[in-house]
Protein backbone atom coordinates (compact mmCIF):
# COMPACT_ATOMS: atom_id res chain seq x y z
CA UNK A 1 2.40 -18.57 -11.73
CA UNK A 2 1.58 -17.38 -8.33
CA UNK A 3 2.86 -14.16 -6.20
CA UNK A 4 5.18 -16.60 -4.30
CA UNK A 5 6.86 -17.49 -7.31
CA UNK A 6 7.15 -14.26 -8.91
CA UNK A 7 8.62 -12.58 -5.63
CA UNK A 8 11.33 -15.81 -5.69
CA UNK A 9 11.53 -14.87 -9.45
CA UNK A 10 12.35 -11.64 -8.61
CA UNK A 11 14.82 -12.11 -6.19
CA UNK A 12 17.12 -14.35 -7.88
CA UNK A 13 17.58 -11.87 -10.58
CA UNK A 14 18.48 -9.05 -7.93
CA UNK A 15 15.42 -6.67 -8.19
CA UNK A 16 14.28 -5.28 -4.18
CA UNK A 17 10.24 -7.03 -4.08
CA UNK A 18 9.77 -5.26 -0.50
CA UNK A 19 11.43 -1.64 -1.74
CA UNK A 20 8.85 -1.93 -4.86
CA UNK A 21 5.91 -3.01 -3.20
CA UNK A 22 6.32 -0.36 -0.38
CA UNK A 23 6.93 2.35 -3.78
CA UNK A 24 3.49 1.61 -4.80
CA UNK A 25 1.93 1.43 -1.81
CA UNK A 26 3.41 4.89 -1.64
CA UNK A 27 1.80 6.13 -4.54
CA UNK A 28 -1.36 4.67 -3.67
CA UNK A 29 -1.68 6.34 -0.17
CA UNK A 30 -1.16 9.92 -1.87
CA UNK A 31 -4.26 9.58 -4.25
CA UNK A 32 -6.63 7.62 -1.73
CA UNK A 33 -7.08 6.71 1.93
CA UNK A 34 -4.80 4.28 3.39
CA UNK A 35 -7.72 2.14 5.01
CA UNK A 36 -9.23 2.49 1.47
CA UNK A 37 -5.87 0.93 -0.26
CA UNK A 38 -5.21 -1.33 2.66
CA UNK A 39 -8.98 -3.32 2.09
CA UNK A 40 -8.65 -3.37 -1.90
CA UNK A 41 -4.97 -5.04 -1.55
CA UNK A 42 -6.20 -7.33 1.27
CA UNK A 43 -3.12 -5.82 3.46
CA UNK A 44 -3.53 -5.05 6.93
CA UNK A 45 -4.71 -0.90 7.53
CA UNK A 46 -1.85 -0.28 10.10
CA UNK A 47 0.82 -1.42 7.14
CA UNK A 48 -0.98 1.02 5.01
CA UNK A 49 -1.38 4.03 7.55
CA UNK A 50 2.33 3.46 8.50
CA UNK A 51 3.23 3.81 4.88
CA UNK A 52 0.96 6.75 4.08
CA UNK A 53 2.44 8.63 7.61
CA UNK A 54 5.89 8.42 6.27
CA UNK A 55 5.00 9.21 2.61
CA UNK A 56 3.65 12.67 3.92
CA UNK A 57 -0.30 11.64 2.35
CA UNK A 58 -2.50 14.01 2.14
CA UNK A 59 -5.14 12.06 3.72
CA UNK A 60 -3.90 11.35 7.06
CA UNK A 61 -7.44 13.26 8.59
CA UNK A 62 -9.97 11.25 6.63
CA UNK A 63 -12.27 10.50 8.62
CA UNK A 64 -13.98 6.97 7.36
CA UNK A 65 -17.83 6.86 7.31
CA UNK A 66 -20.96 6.96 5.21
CA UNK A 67 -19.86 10.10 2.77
CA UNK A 68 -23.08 9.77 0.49
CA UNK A 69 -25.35 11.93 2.18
């Protein structure tokens, strides 16, 4: 099975794939950086930024750099 035929899964039996993925996307951006999220999931940063702007995230001035010093 791939993601393609889940998501086609999916929509034939009536559940929202977009409104779900965006959900945990959602809950992703409030407990880490959207850049952070955006390069684990392999999405694209603005997607991830947008998302985290309208979910309110807490980390919308995280300033990405070298933080082990």
């Amino acid at each position: 099975m791939n993601p393609g035929t889940l998501r086609d899964a999916l929509r034939k039996l009536g559940v929202p794939v977009e409104k779900g993925r965006t959900s945990a996307i959602r809950q992703l951006v409030r407990q880490a950086p959207a850049p952070v999220i955006a390069q684990a999931l392999g999405y694209p940063h603005k997607s991830t930024t947008r998302i985290a702007s309208e979910a309110g995230a807490p980390w919308k001035n995280y300033a990405p750099r070298d933080h082990t010093r």
